[in-house]
PDB file of N, CA and C in Angstrom:
ATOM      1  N   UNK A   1     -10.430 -28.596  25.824  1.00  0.00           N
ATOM      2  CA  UNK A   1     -11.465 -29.376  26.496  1.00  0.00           C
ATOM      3  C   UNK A   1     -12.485 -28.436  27.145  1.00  0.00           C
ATOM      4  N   UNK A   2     -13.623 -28.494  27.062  1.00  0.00           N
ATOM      5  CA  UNK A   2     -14.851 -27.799  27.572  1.00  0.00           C
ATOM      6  C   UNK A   2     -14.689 -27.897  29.116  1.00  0.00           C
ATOM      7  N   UNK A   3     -14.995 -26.957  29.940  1.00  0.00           N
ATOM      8  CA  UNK A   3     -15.118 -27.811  31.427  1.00  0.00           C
ATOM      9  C   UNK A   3     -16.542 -26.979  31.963  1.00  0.00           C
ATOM     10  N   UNK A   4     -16.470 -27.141  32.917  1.00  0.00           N
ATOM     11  CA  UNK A   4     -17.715 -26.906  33.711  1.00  0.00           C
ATOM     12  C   UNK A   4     -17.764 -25.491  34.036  1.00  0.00           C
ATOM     13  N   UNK A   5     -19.130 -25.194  33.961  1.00  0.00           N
ATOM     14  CA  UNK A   5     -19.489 -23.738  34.512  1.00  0.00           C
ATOM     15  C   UNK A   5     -20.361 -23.467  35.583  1.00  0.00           C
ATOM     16  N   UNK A   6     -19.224 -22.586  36.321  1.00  0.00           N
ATOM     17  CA  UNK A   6     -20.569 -22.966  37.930  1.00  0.00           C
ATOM     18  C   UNK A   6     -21.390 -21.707  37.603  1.00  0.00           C
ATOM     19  N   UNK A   7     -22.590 -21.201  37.523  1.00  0.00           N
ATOM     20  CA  UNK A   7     -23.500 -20.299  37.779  1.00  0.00           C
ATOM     21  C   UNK A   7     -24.136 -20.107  39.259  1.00  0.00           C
ATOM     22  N   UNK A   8     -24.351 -19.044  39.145  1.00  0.00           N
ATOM     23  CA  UNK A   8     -25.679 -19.215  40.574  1.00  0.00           C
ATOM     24  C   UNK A   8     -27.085 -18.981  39.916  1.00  0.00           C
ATOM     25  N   UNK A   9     -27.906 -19.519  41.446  1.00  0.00           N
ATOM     26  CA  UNK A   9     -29.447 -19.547  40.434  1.00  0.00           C
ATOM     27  C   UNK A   9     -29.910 -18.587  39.688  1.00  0.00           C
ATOM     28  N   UNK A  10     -29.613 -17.077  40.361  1.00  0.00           N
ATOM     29  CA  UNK A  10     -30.310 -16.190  39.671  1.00  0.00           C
ATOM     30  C   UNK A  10     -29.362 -16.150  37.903  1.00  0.00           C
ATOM     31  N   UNK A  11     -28.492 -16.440  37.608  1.00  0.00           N
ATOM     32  CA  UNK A  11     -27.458 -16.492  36.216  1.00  0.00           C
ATOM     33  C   UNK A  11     -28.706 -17.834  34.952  1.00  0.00           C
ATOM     34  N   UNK A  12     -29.043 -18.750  35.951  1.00  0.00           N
ATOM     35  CA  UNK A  12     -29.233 -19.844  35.330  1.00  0.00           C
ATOM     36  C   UNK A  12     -30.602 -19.511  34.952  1.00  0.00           C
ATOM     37  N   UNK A  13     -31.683 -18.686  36.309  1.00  0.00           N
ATOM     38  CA  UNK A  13     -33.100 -18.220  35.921  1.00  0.00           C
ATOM     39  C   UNK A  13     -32.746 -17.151  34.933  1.00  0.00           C
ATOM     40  N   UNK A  14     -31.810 -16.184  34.732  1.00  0.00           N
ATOM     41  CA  UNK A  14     -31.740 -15.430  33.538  1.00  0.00           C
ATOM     42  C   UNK A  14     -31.824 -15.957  32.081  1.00  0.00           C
ATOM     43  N   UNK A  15     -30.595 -16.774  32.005  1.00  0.00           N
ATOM     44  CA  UNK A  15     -30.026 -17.841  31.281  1.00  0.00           C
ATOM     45  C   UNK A  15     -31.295 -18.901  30.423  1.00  0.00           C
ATOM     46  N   UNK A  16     -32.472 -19.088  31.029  1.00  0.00           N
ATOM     47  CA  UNK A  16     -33.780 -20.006  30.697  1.00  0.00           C
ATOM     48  C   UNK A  16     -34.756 -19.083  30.426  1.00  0.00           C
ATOM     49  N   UNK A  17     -34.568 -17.834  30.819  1.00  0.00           N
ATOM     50  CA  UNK A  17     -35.862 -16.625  30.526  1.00  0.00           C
ATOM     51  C   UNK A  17     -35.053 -16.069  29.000  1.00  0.00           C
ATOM     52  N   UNK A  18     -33.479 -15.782  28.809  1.00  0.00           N
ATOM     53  CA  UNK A  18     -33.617 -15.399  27.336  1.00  0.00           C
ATOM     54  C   UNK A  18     -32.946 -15.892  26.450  1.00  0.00           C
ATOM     55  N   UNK A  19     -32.984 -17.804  26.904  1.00  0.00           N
ATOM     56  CA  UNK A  19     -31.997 -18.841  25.480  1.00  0.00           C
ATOM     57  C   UNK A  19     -32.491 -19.709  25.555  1.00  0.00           C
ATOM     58  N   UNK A  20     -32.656 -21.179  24.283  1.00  0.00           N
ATOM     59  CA  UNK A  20     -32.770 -22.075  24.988  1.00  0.00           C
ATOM     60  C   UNK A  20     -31.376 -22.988  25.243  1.00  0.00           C
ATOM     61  N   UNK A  21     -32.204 -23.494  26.838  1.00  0.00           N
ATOM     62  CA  UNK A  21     -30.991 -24.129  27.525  1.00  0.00           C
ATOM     63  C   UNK A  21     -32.189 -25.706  27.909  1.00  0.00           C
ATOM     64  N   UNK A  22     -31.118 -26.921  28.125  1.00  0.00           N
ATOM     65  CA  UNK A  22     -32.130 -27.904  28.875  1.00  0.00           C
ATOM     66  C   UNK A  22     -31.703 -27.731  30.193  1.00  0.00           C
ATOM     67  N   UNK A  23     -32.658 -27.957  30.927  1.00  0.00           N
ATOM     68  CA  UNK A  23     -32.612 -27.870  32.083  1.00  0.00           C
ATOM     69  C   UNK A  23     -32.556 -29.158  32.609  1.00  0.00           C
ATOM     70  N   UNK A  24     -31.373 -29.477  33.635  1.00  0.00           N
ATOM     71  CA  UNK A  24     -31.635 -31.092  34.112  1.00  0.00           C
ATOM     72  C   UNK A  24     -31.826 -31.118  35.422  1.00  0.00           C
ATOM     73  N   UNK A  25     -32.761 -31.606  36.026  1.00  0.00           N
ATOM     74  CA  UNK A  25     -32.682 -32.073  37.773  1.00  0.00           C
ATOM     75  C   UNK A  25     -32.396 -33.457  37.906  1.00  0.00           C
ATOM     76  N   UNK A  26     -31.089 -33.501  38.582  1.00  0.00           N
ATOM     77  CA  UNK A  26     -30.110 -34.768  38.418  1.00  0.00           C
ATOM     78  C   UNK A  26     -30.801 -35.497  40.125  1.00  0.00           C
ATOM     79  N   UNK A  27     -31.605 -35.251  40.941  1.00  0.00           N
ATOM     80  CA  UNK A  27     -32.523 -35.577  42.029  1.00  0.00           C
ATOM     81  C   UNK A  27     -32.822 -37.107  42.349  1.00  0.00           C
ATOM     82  N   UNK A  28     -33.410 -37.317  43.129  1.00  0.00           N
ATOM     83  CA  UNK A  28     -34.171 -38.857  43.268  1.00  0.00           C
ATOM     84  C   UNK A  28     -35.433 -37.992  43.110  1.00  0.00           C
ATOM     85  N   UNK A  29     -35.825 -39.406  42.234  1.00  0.00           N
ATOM     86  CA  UNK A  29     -37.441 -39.324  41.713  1.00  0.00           C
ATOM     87  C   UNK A  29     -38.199 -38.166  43.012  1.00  0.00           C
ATOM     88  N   UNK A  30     -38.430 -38.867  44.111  1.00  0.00           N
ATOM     89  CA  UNK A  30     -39.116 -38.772  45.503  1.00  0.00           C
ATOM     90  C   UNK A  30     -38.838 -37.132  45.574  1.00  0.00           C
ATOM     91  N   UNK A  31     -37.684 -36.706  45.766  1.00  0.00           N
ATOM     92  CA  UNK A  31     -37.131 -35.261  46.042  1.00  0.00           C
ATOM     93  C   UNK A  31     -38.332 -34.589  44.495  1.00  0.00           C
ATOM     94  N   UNK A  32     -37.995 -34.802  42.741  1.00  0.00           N
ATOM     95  CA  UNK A  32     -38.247 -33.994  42.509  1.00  0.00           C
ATOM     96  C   UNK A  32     -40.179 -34.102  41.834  1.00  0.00           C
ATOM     97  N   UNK A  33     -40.011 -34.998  42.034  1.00  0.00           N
ATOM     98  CA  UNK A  33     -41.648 -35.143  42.300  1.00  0.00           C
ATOM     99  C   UNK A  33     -42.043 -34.763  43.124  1.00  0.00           C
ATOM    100  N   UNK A  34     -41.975 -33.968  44.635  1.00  0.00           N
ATOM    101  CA  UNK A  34     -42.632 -33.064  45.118  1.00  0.00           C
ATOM    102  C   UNK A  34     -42.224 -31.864  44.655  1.00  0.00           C
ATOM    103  N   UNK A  35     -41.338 -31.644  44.330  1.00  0.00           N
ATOM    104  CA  UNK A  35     -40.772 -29.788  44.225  1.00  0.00           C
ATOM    105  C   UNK A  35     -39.707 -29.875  43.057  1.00  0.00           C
ATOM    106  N   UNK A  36     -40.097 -28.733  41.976  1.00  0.00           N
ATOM    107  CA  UNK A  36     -38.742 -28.770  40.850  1.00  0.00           C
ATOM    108  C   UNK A  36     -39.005 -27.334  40.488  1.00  0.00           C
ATOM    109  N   UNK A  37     -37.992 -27.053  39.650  1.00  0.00           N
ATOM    110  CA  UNK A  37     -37.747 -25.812  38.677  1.00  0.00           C
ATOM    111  C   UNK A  37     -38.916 -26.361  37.505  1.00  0.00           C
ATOM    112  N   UNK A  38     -39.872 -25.256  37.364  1.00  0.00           N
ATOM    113  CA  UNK A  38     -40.485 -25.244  36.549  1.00  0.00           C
ATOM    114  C   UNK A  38     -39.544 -25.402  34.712  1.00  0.00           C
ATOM    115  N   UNK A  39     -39.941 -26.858  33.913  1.00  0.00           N
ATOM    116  CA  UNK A  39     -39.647 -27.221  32.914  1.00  0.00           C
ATOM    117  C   UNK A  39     -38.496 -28.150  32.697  1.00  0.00           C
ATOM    118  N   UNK A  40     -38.049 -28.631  34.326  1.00  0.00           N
ATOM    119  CA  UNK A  40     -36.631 -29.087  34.407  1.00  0.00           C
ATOM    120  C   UNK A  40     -37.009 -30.785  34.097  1.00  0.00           C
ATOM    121  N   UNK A  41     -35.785 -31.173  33.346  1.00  0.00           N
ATOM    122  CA  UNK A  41     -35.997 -32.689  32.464  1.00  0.00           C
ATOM    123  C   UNK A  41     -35.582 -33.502  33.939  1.00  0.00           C
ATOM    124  N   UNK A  42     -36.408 -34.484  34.481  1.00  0.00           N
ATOM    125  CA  UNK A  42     -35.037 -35.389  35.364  1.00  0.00           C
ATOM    126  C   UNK A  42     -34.678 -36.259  34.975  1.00  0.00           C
ATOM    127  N   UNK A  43     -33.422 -35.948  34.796  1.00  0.00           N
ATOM    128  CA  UNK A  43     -32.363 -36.807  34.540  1.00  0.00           C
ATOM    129  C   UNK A  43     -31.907 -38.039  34.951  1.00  0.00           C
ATOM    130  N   UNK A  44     -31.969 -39.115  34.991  1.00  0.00           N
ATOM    131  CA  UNK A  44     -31.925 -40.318  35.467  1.00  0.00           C
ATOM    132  C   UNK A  44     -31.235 -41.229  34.694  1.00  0.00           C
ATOM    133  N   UNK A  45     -30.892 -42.653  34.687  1.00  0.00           N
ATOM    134  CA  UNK A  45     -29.726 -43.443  34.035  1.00  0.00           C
ATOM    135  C   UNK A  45     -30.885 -43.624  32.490  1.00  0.00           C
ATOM    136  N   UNK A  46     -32.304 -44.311  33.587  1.00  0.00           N
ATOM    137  CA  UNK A  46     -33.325 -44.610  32.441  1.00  0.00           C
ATOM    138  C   UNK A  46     -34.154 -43.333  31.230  1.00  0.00           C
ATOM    139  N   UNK A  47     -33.754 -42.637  32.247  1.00  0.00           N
ATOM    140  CA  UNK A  47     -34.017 -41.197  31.037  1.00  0.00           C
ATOM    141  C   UNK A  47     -32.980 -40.680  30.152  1.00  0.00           C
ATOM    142  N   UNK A  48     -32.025 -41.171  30.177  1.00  0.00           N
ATOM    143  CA  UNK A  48     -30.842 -40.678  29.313  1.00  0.00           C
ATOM    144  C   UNK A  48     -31.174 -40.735  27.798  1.00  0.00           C
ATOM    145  N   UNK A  49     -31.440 -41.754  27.810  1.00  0.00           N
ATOM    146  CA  UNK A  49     -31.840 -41.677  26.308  1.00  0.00           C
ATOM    147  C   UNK A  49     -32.801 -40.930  25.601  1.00  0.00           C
ATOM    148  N   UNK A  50     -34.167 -40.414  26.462  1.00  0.00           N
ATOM    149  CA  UNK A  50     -34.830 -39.109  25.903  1.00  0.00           C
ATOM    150  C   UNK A  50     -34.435 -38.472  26.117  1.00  0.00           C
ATOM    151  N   UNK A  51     -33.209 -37.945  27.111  1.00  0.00           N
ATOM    152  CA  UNK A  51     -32.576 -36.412  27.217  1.00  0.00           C
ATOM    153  C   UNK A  51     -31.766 -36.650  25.233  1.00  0.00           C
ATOM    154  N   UNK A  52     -31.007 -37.350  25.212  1.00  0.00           N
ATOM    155  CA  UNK A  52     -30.367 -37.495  24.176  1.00  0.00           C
ATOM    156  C   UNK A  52     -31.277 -37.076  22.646  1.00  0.00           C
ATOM    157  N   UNK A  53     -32.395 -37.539  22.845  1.00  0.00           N
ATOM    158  CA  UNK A  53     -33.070 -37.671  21.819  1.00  0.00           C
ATOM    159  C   UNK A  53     -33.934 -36.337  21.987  1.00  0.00           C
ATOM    160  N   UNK A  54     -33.452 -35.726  22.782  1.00  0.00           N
ATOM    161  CA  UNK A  54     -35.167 -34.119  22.615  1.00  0.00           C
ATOM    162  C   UNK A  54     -33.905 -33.055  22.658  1.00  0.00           C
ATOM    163  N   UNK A  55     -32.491 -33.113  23.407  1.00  0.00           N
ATOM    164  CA  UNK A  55     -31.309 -32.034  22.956  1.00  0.00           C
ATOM    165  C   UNK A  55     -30.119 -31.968  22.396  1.00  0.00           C
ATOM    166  N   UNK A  56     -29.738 -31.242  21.564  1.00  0.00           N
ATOM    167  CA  UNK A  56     -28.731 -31.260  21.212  1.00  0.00           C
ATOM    168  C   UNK A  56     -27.565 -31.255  21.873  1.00  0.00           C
ATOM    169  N   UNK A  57     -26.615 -31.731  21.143  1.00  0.00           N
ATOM    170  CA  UNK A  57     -25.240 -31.156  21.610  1.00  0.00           C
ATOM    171  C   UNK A  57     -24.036 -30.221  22.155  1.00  0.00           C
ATOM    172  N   UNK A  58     -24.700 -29.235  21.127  1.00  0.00           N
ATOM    173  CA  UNK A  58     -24.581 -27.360  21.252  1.00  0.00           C
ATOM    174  C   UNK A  58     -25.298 -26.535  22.123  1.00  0.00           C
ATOM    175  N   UNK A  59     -26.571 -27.403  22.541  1.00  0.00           N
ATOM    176  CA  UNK A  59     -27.356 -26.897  23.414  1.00  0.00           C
ATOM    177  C   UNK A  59     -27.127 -26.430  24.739  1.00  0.00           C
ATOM    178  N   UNK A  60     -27.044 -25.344  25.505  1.00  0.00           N
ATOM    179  CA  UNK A  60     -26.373 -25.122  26.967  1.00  0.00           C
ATOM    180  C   UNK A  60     -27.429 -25.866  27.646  1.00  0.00           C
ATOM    181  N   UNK A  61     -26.765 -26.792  28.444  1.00  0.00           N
ATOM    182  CA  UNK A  61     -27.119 -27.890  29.728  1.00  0.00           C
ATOM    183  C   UNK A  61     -26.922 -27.189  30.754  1.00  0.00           C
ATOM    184  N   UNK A  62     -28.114 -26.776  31.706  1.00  0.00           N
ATOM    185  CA  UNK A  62     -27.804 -26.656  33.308  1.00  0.00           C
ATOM    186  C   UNK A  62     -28.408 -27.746  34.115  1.00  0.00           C
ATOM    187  N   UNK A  63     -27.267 -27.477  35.191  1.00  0.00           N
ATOM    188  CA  UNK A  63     -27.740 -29.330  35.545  1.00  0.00           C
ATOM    189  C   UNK A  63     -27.874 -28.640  37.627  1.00  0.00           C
ATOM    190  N   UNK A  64     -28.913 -29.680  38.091  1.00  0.00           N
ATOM    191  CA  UNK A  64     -29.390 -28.714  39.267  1.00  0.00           C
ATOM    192  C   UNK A  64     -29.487 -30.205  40.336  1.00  0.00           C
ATOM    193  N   UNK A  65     -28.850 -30.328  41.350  1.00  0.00           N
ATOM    194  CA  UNK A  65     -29.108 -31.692  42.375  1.00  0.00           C
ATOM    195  C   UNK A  65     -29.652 -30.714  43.566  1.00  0.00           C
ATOM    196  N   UNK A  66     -29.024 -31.283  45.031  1.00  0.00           N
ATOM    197  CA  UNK A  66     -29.435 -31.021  45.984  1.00  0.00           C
ATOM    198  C   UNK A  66     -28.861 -30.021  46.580  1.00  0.00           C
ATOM    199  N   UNK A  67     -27.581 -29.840  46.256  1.00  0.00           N
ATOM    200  CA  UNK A  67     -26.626 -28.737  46.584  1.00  0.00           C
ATOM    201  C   UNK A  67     -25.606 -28.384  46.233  1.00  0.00           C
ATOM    202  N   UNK A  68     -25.588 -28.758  44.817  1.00  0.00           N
ATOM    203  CA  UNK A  68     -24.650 -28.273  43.863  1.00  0.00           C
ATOM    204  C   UNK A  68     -23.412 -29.132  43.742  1.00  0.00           C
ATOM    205  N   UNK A  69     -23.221 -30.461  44.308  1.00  0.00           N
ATOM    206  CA  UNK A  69     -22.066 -31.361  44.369  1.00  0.00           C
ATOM    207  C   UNK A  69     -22.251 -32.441  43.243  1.00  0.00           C
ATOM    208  N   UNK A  70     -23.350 -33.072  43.613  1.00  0.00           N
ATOM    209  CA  UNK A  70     -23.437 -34.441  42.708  1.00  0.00           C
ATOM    210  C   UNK A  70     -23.812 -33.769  41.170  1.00  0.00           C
ATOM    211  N   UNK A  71     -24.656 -32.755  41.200  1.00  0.00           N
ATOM    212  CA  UNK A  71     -24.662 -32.230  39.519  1.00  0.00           C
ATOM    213  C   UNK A  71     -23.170 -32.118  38.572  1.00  0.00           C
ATOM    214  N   UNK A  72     -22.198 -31.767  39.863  1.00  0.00           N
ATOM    215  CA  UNK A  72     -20.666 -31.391  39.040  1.00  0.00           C
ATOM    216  C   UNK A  72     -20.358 -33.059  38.572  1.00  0.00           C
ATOM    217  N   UNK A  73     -20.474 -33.899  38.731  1.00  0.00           N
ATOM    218  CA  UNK A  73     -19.869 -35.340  38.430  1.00  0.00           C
ATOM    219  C   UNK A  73     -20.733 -35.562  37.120  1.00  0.00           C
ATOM    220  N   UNK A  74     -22.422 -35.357  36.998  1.00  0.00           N
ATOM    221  CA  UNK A  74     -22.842 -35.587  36.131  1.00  0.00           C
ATOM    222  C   UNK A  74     -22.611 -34.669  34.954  1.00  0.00           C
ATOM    223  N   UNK A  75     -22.264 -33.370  35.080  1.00  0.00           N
ATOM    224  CA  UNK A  75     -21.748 -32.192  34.228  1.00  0.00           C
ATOM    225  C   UNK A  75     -20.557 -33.120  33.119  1.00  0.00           C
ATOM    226  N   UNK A  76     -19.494 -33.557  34.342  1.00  0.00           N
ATOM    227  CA  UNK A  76     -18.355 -33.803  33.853  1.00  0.00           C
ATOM    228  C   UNK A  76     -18.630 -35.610  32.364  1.00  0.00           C
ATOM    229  N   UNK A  77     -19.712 -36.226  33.128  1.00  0.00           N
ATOM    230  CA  UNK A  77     -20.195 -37.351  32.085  1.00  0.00           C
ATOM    231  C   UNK A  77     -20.732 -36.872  31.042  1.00  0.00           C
ATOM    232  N   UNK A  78     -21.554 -35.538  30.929  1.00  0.00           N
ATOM    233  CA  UNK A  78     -22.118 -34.625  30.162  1.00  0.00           C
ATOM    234  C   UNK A  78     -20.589 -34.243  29.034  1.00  0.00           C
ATOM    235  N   UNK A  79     -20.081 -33.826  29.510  1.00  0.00           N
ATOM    236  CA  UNK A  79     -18.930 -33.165  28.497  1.00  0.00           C
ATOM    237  C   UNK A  79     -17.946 -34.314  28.074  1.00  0.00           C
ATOM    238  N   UNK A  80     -17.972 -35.487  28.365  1.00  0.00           N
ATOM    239  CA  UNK A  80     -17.210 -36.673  27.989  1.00  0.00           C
ATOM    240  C   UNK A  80     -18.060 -37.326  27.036  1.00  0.00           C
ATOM    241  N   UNK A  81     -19.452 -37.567  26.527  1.00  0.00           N
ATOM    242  CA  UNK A  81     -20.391 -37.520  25.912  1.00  0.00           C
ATOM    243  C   UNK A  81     -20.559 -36.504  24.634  1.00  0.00           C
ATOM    244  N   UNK A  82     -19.766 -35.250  24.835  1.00  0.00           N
ATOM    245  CA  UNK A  82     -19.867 -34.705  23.915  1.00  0.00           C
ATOM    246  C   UNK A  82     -20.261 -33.252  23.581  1.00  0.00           C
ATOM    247  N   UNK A  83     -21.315 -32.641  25.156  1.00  0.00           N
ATOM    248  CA  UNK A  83     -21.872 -31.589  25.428  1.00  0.00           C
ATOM    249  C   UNK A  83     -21.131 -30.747  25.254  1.00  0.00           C
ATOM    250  N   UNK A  84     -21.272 -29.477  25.007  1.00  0.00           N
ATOM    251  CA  UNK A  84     -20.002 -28.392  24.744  1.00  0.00           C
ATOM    252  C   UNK A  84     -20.059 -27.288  25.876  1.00  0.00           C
ATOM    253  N   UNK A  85     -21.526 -27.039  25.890  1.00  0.00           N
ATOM    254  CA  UNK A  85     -21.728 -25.878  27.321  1.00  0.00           C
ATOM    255  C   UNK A  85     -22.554 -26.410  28.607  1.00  0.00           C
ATOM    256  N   UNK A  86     -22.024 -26.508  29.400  1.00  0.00           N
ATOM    257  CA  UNK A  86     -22.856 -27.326  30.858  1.00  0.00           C
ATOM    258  C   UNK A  86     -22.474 -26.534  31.829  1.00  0.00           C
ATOM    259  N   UNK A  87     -23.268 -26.568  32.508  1.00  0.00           N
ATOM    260  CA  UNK A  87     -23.110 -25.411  33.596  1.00  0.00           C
ATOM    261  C   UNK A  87     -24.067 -26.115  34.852  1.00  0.00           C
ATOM    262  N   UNK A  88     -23.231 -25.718  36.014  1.00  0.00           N
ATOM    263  CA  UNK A  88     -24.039 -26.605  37.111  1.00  0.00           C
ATOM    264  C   UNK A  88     -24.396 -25.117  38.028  1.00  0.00           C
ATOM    265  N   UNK A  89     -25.512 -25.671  38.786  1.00  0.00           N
ATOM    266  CA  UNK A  89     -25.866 -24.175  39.606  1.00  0.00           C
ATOM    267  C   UNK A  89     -25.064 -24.298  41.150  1.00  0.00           C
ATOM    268  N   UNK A  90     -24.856 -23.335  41.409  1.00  0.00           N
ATOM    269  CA  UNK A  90     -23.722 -23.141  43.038  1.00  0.00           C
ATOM    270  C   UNK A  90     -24.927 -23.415  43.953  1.00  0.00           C
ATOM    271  N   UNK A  91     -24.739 -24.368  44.814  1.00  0.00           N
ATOM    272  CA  UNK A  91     -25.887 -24.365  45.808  1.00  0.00           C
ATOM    273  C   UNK A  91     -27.329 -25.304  45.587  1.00  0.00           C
ATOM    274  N   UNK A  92     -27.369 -25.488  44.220  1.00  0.00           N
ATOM    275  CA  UNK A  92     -27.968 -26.293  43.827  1.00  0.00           C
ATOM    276  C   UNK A  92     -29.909 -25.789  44.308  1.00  0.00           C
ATOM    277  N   UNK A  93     -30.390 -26.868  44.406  1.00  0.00           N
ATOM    278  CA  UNK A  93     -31.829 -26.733  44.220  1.00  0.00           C
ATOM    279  C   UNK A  93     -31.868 -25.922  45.812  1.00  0.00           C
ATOM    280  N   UNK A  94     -31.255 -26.166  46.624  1.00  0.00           N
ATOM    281  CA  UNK A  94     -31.865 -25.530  48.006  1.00  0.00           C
ATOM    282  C   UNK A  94     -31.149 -24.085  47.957  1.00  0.00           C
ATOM    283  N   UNK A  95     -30.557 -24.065  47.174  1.00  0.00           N
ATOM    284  CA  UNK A  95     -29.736 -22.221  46.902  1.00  0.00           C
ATOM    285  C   UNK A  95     -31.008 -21.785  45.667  1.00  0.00           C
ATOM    286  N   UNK A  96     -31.374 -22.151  45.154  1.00  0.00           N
ATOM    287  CA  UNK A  96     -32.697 -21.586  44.152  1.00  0.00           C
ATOM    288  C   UNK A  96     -33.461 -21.598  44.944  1.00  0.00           C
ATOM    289  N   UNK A  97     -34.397 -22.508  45.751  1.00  0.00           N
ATOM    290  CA  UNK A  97     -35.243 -21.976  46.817  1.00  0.00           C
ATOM    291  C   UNK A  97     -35.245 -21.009  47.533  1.00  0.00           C
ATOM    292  N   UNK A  98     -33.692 -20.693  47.996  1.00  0.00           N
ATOM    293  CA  UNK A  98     -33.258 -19.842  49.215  1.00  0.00           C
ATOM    294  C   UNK A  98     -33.732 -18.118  48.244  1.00  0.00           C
ATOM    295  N   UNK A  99     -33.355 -18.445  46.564  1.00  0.00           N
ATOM    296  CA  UNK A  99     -33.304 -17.554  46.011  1.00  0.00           C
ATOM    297  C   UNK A  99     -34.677 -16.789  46.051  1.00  0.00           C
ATOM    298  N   UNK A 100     -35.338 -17.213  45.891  1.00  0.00           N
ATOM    299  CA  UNK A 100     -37.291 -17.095  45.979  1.00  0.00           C
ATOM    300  C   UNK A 100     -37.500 -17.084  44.213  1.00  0.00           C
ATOM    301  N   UNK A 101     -36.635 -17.898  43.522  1.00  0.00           N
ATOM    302  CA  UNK A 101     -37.351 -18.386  42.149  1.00  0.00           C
ATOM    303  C   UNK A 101     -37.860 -19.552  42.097  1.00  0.00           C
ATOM    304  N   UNK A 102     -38.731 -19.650  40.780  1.00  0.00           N
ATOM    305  CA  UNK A 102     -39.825 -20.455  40.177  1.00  0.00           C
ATOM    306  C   UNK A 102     -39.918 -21.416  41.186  1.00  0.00           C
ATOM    307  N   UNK A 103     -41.026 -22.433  41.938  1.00  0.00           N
ATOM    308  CA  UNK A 103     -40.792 -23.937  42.315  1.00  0.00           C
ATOM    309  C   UNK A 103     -41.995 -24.461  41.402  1.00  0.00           C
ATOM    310  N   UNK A 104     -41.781 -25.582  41.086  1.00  0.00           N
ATOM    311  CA  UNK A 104     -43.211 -26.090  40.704  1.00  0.00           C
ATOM    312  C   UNK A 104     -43.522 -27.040  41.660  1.00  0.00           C
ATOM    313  N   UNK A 105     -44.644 -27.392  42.312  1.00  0.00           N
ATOM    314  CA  UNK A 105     -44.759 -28.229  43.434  1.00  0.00           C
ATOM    315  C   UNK A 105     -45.156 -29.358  43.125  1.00  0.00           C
ATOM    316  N   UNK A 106     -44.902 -30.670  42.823  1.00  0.00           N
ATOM    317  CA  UNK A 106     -45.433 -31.829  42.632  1.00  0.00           C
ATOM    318  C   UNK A 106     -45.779 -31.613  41.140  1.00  0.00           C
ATOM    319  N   UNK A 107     -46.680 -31.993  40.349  1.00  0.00           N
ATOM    320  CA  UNK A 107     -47.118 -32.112  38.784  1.00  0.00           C
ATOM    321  C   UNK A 107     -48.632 -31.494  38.897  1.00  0.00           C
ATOM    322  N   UNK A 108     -48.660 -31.013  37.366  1.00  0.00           N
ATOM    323  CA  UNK A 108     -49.694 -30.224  36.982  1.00  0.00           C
ATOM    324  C   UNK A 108     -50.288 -30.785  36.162  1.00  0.00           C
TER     325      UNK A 108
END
């Protein structure tokens, strides 16, 4: 059985600079509509189905919430679904801030 991989941010900003990986922000709308990881999909019940339809299976999933808790539950629906590599970040979106990588602020 596949299980979960905890990374920290700087593993996951490596990890998106030399593979491709999807990136998920598992967030409320409100949270990542002001502030996200530059290229990150959000993930939502109603977005599931374009995550499904733009990545593969084989594809490494990092999945990013508020502080690294609620991403591990969605990881684990991720690999019951079928995903093979998922990886959640330690600390989540306010441990990547803390990190001083990418933010994108609101939409471009």
């Amino acid at each position: 059985m596949t299980q979960i991989i905890d990374i920290s941010p700087q593993q996951a900003w490596e990890m998106l600079q030399t593979q491709t990986c999807a990136l998920l922000d598992v967030r409320d709308w409100q949270r990542y509509s002001h502030s996200h990881i530059p290229e990150a999909f959000h993930l939502t019940n109603q977005s599931y189905g374009d995550f499904q339809n733009e990545y593969d299976y084989d594809e490494p999933v990092i999945l990013v919430c508020y502080h690294g808790v609620s991403s591990r539950s969605v990881a684990t629906y991720l690999i019951e679904q079928g995903y093979e590599q998922v990886y959640s970040i330690i600390g989540g979106f306010e441990a990547w801030e803390k990190a001083g990588l990418p933010i994108e602020q609101g939409f471009s």
